[in-house]
PDB file of N, CA and C in Angstrom:
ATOM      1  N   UNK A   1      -0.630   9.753 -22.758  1.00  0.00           N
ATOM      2  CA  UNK A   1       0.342   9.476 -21.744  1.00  0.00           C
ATOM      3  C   UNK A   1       1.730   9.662 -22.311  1.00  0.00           C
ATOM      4  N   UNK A   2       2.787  10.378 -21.282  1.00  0.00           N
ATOM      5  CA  UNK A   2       3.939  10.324 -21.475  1.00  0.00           C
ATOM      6  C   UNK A   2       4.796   9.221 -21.593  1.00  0.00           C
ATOM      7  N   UNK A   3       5.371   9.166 -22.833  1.00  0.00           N
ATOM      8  CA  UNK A   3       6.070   7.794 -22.377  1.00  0.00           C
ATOM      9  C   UNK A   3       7.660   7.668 -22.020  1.00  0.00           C
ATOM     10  N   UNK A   4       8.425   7.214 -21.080  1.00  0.00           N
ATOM     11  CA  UNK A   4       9.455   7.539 -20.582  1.00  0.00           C
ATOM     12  C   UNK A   4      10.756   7.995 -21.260  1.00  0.00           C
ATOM     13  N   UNK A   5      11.593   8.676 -20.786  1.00  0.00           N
ATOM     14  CA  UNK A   5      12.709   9.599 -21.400  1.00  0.00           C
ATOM     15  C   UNK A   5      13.578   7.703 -22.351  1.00  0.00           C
ATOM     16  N   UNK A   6      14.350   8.535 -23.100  1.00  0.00           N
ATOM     17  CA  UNK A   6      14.961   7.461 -23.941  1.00  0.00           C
ATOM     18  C   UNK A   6      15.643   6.631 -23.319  1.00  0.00           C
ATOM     19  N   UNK A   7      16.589   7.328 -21.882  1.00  0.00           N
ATOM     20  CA  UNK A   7      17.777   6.433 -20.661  1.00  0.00           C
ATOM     21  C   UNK A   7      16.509   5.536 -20.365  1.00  0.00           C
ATOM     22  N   UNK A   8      15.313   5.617 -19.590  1.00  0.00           N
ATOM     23  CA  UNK A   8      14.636   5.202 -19.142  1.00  0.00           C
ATOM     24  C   UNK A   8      13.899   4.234 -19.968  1.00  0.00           C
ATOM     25  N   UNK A   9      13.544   4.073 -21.007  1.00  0.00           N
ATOM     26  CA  UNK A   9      12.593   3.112 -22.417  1.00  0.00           C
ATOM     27  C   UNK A   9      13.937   2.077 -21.476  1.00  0.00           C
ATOM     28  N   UNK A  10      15.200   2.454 -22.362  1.00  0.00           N
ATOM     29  CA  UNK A  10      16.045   1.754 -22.165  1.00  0.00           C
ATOM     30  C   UNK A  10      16.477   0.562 -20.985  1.00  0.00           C
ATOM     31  N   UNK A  11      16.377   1.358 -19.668  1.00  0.00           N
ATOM     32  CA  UNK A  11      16.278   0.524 -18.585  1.00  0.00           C
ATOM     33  C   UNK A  11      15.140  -0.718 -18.517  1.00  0.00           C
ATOM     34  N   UNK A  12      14.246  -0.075 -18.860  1.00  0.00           N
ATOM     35  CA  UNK A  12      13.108  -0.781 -18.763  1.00  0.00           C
ATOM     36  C   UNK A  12      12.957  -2.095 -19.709  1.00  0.00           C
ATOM     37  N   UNK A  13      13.695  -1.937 -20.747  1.00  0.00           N
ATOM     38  CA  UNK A  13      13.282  -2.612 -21.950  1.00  0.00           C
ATOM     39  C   UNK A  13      14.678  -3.821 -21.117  1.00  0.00           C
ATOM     40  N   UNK A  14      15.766  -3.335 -21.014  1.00  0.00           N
ATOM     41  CA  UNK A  14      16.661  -4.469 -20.077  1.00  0.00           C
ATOM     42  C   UNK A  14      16.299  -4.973 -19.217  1.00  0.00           C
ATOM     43  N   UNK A  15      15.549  -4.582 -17.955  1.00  0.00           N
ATOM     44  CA  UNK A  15      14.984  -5.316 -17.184  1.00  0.00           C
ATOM     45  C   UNK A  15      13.573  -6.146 -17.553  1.00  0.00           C
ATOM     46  N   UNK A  16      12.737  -5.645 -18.456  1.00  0.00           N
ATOM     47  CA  UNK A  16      12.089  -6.866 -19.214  1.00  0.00           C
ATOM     48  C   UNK A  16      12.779  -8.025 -20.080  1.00  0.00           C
ATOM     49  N   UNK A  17      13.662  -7.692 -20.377  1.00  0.00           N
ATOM     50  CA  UNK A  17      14.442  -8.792 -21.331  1.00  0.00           C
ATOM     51  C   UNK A  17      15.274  -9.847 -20.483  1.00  0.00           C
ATOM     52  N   UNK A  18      15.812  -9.227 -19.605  1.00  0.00           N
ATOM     53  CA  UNK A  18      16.396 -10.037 -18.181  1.00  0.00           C
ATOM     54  C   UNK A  18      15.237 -10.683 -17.866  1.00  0.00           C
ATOM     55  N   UNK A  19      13.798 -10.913 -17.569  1.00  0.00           N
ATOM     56  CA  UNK A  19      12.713 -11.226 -16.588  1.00  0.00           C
ATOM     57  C   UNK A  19      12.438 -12.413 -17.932  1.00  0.00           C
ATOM     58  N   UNK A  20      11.886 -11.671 -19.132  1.00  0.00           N
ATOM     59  CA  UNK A  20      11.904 -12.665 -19.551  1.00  0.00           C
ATOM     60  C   UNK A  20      12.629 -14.241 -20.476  1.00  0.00           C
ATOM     61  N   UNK A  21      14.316 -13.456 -20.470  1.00  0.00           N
ATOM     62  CA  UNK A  21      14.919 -14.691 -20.446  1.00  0.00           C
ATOM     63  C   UNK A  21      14.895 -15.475 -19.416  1.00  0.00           C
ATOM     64  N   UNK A  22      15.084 -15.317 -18.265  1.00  0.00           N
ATOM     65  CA  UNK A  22      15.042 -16.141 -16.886  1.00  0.00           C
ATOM     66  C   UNK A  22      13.758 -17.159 -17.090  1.00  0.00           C
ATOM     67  N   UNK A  23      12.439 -16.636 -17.170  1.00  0.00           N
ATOM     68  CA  UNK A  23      11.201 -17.510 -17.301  1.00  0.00           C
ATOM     69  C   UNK A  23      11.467 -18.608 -18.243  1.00  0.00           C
ATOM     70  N   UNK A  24      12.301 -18.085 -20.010  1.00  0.00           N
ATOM     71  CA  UNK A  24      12.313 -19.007 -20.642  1.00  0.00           C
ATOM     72  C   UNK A  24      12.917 -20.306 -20.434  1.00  0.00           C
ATOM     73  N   UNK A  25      14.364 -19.261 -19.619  1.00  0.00           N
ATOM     74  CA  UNK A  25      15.195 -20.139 -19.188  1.00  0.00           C
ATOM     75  C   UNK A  25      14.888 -21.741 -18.475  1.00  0.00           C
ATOM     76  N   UNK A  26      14.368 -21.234 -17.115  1.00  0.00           N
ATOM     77  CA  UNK A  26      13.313 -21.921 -16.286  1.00  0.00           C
ATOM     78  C   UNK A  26      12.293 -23.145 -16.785  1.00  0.00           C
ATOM     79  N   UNK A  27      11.487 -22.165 -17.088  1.00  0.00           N
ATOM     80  CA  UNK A  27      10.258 -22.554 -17.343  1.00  0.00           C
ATOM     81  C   UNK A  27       9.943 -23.192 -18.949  1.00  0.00           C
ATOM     82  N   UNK A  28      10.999 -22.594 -19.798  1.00  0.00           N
ATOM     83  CA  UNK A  28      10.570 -22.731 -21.457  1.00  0.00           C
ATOM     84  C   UNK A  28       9.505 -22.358 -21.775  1.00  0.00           C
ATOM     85  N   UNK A  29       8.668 -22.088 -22.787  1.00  0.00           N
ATOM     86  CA  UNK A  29       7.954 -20.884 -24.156  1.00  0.00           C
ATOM     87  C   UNK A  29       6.705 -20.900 -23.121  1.00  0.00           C
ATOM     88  N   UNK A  30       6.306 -21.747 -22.306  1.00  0.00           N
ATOM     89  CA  UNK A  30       4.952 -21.291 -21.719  1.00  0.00           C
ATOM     90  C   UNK A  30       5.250 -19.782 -20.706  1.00  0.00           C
ATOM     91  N   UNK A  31       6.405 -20.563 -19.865  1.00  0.00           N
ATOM     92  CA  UNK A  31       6.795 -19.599 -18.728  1.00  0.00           C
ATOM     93  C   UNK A  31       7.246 -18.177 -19.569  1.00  0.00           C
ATOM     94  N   UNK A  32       7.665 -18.083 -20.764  1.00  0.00           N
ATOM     95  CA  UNK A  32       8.185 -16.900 -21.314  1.00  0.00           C
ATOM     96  C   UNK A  32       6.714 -16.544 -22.008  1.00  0.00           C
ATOM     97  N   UNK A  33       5.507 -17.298 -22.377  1.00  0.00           N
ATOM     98  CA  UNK A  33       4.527 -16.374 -22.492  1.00  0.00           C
ATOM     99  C   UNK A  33       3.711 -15.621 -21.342  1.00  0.00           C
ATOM    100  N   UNK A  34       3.671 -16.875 -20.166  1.00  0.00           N
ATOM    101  CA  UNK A  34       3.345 -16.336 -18.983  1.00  0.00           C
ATOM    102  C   UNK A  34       3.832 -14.871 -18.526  1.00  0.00           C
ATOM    103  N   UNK A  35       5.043 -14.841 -18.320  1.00  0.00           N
ATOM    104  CA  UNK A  35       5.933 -13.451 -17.661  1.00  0.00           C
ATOM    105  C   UNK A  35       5.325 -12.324 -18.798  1.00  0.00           C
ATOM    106  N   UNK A  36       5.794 -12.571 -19.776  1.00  0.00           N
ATOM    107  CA  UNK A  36       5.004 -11.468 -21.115  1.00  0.00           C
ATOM    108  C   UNK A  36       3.559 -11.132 -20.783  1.00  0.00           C
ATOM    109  N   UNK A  37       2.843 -11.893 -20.439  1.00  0.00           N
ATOM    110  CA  UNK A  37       1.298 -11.665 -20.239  1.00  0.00           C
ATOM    111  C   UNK A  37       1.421 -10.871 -18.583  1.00  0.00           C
ATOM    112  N   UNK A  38       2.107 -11.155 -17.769  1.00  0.00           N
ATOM    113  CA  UNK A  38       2.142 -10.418 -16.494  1.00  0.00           C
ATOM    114  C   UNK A  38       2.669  -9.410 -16.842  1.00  0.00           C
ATOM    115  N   UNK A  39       3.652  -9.039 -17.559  1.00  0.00           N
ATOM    116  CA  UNK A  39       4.511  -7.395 -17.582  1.00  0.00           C
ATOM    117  C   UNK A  39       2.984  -6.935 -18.837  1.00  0.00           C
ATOM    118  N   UNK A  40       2.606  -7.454 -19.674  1.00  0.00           N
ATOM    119  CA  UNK A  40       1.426  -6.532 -19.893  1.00  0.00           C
ATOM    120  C   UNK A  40      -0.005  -6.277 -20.005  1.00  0.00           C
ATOM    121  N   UNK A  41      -0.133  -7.403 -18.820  1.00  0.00           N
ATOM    122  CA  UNK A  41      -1.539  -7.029 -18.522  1.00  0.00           C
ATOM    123  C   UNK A  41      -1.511  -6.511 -16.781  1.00  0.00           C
ATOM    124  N   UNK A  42      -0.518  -6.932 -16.190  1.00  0.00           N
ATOM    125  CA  UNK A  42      -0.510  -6.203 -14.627  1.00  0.00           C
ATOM    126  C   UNK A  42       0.212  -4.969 -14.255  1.00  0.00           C
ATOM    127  N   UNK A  43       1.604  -5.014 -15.148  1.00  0.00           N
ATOM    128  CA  UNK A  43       2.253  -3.790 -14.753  1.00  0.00           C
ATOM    129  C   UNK A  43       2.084  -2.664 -16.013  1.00  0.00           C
ATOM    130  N   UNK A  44       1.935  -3.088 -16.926  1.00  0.00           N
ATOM    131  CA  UNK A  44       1.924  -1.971 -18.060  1.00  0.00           C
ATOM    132  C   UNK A  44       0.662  -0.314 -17.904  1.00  0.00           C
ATOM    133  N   UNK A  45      -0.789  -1.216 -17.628  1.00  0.00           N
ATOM    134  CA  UNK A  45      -1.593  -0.136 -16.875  1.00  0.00           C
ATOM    135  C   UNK A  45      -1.388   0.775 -15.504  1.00  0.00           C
ATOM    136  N   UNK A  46      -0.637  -0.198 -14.866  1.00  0.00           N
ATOM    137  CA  UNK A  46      -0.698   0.654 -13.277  1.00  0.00           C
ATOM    138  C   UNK A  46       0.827   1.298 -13.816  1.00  0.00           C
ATOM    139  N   UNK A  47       1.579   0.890 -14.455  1.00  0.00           N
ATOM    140  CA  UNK A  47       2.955   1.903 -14.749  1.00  0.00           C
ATOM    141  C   UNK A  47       2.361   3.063 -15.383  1.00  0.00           C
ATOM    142  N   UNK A  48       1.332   3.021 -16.292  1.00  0.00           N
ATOM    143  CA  UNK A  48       0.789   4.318 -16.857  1.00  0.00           C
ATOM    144  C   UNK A  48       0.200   5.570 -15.611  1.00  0.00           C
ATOM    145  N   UNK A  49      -0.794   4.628 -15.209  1.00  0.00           N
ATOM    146  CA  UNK A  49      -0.952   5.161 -14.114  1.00  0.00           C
ATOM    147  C   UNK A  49      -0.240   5.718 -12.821  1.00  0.00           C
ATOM    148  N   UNK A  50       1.192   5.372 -12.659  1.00  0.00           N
ATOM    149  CA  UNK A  50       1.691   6.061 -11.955  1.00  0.00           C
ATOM    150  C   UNK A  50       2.698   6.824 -12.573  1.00  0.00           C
ATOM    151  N   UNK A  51       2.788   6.862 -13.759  1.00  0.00           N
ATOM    152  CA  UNK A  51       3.686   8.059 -15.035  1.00  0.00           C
ATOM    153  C   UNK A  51       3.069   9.238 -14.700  1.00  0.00           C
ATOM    154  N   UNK A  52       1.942   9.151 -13.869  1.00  0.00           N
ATOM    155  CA  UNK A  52       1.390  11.274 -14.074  1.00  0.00           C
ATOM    156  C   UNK A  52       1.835  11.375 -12.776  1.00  0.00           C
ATOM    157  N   UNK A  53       2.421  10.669 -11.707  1.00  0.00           N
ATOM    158  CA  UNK A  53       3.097  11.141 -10.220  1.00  0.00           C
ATOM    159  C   UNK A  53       4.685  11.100 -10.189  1.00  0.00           C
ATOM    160  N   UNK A  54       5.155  11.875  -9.675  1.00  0.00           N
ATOM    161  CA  UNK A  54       6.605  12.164  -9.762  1.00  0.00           C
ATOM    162  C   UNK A  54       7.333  11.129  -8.751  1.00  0.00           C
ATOM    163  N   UNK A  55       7.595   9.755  -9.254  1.00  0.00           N
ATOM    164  CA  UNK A  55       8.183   9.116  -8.836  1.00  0.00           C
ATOM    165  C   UNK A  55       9.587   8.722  -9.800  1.00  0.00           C
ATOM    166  N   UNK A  56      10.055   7.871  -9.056  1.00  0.00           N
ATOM    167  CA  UNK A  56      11.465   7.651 -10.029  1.00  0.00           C
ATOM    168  C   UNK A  56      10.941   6.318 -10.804  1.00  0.00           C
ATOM    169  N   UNK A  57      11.572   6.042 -11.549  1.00  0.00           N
ATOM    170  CA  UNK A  57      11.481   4.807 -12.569  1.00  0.00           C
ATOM    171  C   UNK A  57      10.972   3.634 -12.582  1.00  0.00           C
ATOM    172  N   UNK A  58      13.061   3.310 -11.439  1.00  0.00           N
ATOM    173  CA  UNK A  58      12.547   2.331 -10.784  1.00  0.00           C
ATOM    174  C   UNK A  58      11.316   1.662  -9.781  1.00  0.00           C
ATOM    175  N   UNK A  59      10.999   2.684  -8.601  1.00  0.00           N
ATOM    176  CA  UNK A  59       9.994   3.020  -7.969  1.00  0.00           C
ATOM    177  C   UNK A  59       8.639   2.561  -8.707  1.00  0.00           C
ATOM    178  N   UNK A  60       8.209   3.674 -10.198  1.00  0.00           N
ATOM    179  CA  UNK A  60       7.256   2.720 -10.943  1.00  0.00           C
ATOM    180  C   UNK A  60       7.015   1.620 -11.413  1.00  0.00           C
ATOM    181  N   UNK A  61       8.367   1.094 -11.555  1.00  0.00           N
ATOM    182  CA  UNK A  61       8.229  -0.071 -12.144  1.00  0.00           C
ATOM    183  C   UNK A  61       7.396  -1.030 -10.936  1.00  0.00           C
ATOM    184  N   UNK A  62       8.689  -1.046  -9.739  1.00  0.00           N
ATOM    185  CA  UNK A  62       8.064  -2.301  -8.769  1.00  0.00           C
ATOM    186  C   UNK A  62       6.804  -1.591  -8.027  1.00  0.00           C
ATOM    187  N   UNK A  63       6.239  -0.702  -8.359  1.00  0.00           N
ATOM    188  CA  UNK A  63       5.202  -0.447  -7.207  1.00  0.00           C
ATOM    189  C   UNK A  63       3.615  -0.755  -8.395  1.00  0.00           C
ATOM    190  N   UNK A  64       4.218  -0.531  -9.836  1.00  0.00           N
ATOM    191  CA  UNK A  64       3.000  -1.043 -10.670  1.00  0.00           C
ATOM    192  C   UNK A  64       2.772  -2.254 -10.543  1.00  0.00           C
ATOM    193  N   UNK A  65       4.089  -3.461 -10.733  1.00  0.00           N
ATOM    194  CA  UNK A  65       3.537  -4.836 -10.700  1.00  0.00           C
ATOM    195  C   UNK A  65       3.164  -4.956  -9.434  1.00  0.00           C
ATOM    196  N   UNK A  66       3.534  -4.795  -7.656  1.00  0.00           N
ATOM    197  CA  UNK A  66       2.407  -4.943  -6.700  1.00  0.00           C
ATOM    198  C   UNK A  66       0.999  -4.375  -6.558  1.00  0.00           C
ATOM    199  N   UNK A  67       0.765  -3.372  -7.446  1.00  0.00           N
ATOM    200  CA  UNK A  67      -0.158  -2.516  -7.333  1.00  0.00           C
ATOM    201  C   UNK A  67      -1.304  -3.352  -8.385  1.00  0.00           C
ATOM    202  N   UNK A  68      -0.353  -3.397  -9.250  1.00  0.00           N
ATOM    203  CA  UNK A  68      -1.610  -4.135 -10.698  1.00  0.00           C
ATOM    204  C   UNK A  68      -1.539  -5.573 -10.090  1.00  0.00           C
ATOM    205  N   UNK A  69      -0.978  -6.521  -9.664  1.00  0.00           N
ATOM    206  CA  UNK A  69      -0.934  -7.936  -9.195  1.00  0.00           C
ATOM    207  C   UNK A  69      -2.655  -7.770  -8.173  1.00  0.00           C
ATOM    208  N   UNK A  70      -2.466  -6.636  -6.953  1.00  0.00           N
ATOM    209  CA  UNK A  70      -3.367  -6.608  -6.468  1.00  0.00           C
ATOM    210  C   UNK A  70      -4.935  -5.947  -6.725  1.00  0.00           C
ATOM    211  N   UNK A  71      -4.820  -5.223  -8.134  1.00  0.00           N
ATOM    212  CA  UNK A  71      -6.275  -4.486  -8.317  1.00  0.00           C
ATOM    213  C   UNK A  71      -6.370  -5.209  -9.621  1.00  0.00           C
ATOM    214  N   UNK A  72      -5.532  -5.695 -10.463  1.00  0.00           N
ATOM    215  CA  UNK A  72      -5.972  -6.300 -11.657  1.00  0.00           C
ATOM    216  C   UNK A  72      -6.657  -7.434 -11.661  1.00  0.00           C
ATOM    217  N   UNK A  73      -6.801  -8.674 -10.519  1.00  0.00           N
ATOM    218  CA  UNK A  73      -6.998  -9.499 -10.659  1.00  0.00           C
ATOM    219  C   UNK A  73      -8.565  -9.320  -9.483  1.00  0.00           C
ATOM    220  N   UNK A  74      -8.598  -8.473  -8.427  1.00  0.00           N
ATOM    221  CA  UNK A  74      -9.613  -8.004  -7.940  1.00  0.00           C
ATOM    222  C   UNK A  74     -10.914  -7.314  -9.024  1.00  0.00           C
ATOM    223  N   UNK A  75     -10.715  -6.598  -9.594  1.00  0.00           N
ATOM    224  CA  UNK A  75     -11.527  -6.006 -10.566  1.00  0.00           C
ATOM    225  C   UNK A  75     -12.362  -7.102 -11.610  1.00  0.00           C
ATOM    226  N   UNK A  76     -11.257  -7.851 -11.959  1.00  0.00           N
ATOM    227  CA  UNK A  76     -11.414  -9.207 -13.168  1.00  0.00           C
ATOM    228  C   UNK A  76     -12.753 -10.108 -12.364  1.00  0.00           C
ATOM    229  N   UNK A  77     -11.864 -10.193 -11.072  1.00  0.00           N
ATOM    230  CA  UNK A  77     -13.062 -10.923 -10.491  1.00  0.00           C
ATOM    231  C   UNK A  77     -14.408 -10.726 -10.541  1.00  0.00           C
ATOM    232  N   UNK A  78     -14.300  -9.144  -9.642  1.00  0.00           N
ATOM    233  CA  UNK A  78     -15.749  -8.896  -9.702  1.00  0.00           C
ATOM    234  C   UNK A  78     -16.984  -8.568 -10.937  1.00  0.00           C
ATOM    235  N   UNK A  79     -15.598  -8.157 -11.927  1.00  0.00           N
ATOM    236  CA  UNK A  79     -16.525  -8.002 -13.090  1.00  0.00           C
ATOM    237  C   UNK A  79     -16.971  -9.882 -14.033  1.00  0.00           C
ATOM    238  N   UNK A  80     -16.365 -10.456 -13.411  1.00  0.00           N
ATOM    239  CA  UNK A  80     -16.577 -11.696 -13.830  1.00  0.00           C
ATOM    240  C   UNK A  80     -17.539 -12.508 -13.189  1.00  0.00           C
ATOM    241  N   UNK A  81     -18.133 -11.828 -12.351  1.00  0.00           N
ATOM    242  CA  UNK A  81     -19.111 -12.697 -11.430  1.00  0.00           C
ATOM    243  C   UNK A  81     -20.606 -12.259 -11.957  1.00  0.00           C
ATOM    244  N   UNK A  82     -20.119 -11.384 -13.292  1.00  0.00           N
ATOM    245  CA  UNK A  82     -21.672 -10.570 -14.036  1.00  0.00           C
ATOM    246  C   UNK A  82     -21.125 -11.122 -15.103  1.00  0.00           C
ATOM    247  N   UNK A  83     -20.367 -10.809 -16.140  1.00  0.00           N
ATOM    248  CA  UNK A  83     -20.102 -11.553 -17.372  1.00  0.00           C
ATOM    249  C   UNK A  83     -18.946 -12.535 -17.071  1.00  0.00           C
ATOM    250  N   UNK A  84     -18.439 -12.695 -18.920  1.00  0.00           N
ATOM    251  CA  UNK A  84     -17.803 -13.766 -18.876  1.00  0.00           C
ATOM    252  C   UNK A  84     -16.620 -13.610 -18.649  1.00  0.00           C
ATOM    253  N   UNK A  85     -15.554 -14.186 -18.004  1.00  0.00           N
ATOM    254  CA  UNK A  85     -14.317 -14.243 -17.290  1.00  0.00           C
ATOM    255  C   UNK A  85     -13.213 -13.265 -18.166  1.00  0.00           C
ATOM    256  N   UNK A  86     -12.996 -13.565 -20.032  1.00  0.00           N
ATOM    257  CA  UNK A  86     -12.627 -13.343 -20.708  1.00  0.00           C
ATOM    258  C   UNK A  86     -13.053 -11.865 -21.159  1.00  0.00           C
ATOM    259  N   UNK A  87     -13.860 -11.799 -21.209  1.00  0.00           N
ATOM    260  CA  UNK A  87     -14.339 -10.328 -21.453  1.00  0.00           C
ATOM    261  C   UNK A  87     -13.992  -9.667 -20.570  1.00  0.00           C
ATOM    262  N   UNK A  88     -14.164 -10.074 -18.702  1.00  0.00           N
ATOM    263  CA  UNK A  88     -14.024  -8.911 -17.850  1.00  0.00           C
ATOM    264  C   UNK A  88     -12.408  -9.171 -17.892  1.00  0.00           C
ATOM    265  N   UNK A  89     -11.271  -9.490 -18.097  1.00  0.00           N
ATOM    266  CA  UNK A  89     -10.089  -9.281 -18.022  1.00  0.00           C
ATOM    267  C   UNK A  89     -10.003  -8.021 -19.407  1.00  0.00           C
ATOM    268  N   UNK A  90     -10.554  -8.310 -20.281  1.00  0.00           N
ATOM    269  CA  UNK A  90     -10.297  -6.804 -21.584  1.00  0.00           C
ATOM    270  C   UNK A  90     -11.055  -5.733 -21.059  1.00  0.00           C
ATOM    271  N   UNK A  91     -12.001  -6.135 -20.157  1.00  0.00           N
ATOM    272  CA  UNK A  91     -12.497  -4.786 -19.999  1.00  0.00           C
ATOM    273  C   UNK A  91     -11.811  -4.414 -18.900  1.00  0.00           C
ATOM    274  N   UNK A  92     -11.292  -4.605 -17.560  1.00  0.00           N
ATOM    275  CA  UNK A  92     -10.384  -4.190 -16.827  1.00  0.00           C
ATOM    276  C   UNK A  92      -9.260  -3.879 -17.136  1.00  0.00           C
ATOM    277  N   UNK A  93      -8.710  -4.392 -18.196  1.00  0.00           N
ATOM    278  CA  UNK A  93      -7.675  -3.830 -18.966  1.00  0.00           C
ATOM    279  C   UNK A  93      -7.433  -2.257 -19.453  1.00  0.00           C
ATOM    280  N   UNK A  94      -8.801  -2.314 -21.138  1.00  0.00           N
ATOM    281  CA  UNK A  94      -9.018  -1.201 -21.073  1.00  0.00           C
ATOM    282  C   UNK A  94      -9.527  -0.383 -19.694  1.00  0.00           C
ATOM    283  N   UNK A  95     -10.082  -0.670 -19.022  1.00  0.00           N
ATOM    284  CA  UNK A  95     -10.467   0.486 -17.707  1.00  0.00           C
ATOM    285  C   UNK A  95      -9.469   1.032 -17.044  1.00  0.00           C
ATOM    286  N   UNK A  96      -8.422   0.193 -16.559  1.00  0.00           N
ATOM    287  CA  UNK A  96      -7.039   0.628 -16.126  1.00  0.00           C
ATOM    288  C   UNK A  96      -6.689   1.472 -17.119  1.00  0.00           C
ATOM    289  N   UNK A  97      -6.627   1.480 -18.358  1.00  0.00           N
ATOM    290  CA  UNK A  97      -5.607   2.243 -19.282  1.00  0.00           C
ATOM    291  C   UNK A  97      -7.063   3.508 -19.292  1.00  0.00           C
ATOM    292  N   UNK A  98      -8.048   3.487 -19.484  1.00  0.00           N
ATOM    293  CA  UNK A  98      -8.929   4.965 -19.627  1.00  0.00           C
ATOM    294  C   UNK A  98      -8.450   5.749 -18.123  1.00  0.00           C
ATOM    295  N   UNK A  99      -8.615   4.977 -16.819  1.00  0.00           N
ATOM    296  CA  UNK A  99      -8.146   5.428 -15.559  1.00  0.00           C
ATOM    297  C   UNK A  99      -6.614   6.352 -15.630  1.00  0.00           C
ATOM    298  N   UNK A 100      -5.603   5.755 -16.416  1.00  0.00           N
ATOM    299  CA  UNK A 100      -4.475   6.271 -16.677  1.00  0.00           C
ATOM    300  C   UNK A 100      -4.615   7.574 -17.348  1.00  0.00           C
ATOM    301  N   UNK A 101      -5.454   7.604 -18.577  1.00  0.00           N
ATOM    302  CA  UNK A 101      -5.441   8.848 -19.510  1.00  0.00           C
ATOM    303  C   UNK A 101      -5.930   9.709 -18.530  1.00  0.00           C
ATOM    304  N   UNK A 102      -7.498   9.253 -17.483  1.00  0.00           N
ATOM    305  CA  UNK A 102      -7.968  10.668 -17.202  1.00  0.00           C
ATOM    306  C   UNK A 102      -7.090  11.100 -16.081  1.00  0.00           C
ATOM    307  N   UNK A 103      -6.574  10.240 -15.088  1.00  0.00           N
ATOM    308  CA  UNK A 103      -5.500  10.795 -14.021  1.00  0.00           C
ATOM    309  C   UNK A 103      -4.804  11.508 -14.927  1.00  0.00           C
ATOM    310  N   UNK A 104      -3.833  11.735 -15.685  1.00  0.00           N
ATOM    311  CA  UNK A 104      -3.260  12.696 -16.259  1.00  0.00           C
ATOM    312  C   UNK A 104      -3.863  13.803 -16.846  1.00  0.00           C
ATOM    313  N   UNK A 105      -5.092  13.664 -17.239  1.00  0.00           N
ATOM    314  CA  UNK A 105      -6.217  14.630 -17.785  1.00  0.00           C
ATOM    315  C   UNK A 105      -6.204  15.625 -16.535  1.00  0.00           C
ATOM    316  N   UNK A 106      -6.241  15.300 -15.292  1.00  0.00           N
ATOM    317  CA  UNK A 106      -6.958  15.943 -14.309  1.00  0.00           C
ATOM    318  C   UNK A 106      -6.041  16.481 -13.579  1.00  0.00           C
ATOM    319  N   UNK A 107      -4.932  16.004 -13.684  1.00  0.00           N
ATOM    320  CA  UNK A 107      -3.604  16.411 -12.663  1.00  0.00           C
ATOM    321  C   UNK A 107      -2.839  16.826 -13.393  1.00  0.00           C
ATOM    322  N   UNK A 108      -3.091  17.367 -14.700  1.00  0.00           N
ATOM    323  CA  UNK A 108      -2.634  18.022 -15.145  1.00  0.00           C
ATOM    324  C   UNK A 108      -3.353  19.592 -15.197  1.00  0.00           C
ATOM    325  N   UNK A 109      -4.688  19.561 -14.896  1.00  0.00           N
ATOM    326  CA  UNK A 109      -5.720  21.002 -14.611  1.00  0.00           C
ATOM    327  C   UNK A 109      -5.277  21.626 -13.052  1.00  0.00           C
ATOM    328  N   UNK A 110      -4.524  20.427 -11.940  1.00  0.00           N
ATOM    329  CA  UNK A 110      -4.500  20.976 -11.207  1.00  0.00           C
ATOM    330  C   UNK A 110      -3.028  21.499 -10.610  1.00  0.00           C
ATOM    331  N   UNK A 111      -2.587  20.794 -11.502  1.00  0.00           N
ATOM    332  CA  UNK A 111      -0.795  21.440 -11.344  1.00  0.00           C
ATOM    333  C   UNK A 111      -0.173  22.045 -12.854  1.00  0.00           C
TER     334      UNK A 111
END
């Protein structure tokens, strides 16, 4: 996977640092591990995943955390209703991120 132009790391890395001072702020070291665990277990896969479609930045950013908020925690479920809770969150994890490599694998054969 591509990973975003240097302006862009940049943006991104400010608007995580903004999100998670606010939590600390707030909330103190739980709420600042909390927000950390949401930017990378909900948005970090579905941002990969939408890095192989020509959207703008920003756009990826907020459309991964609604996107991963709603399939990350769906998936967890169902794979948790066969194993154990903990396992199916790493394995939906990795699955999102293999899902990411091959969308780019494939859309890249066809464009």
């Amino acid at each position: 996977m591509n990973l975003p132009d240097k302006e862009n790391m940049a943006f991104i890395g400010i608007i995580a640092a903004l999100v998670l001072v606010f939590f600390f702020y707030i909330l103190g070291a739980s709420g600042l591990m909390s927000a950390l665990g949401i930017i990378l277990i909900f948005v970090l896969p579905t941002y990969f995943i939408l890095n192989n479609f020509s959207l703008d930045n920003d756009e990826k950013i907020v459309f991964s955390f609604f996107i991963g908020v709603g399939i990350f925690p769906s998936i967890a479920y169902w794979l948790g209703t066969f194993i154990s809770f903990k396992i199916a969150i790493f394995t939906t994890f990795i699955l999102l991120l293999i899902l990411g490599f091959l969308i780019k694998k494939f859309y890249k054969k066809t464009h």
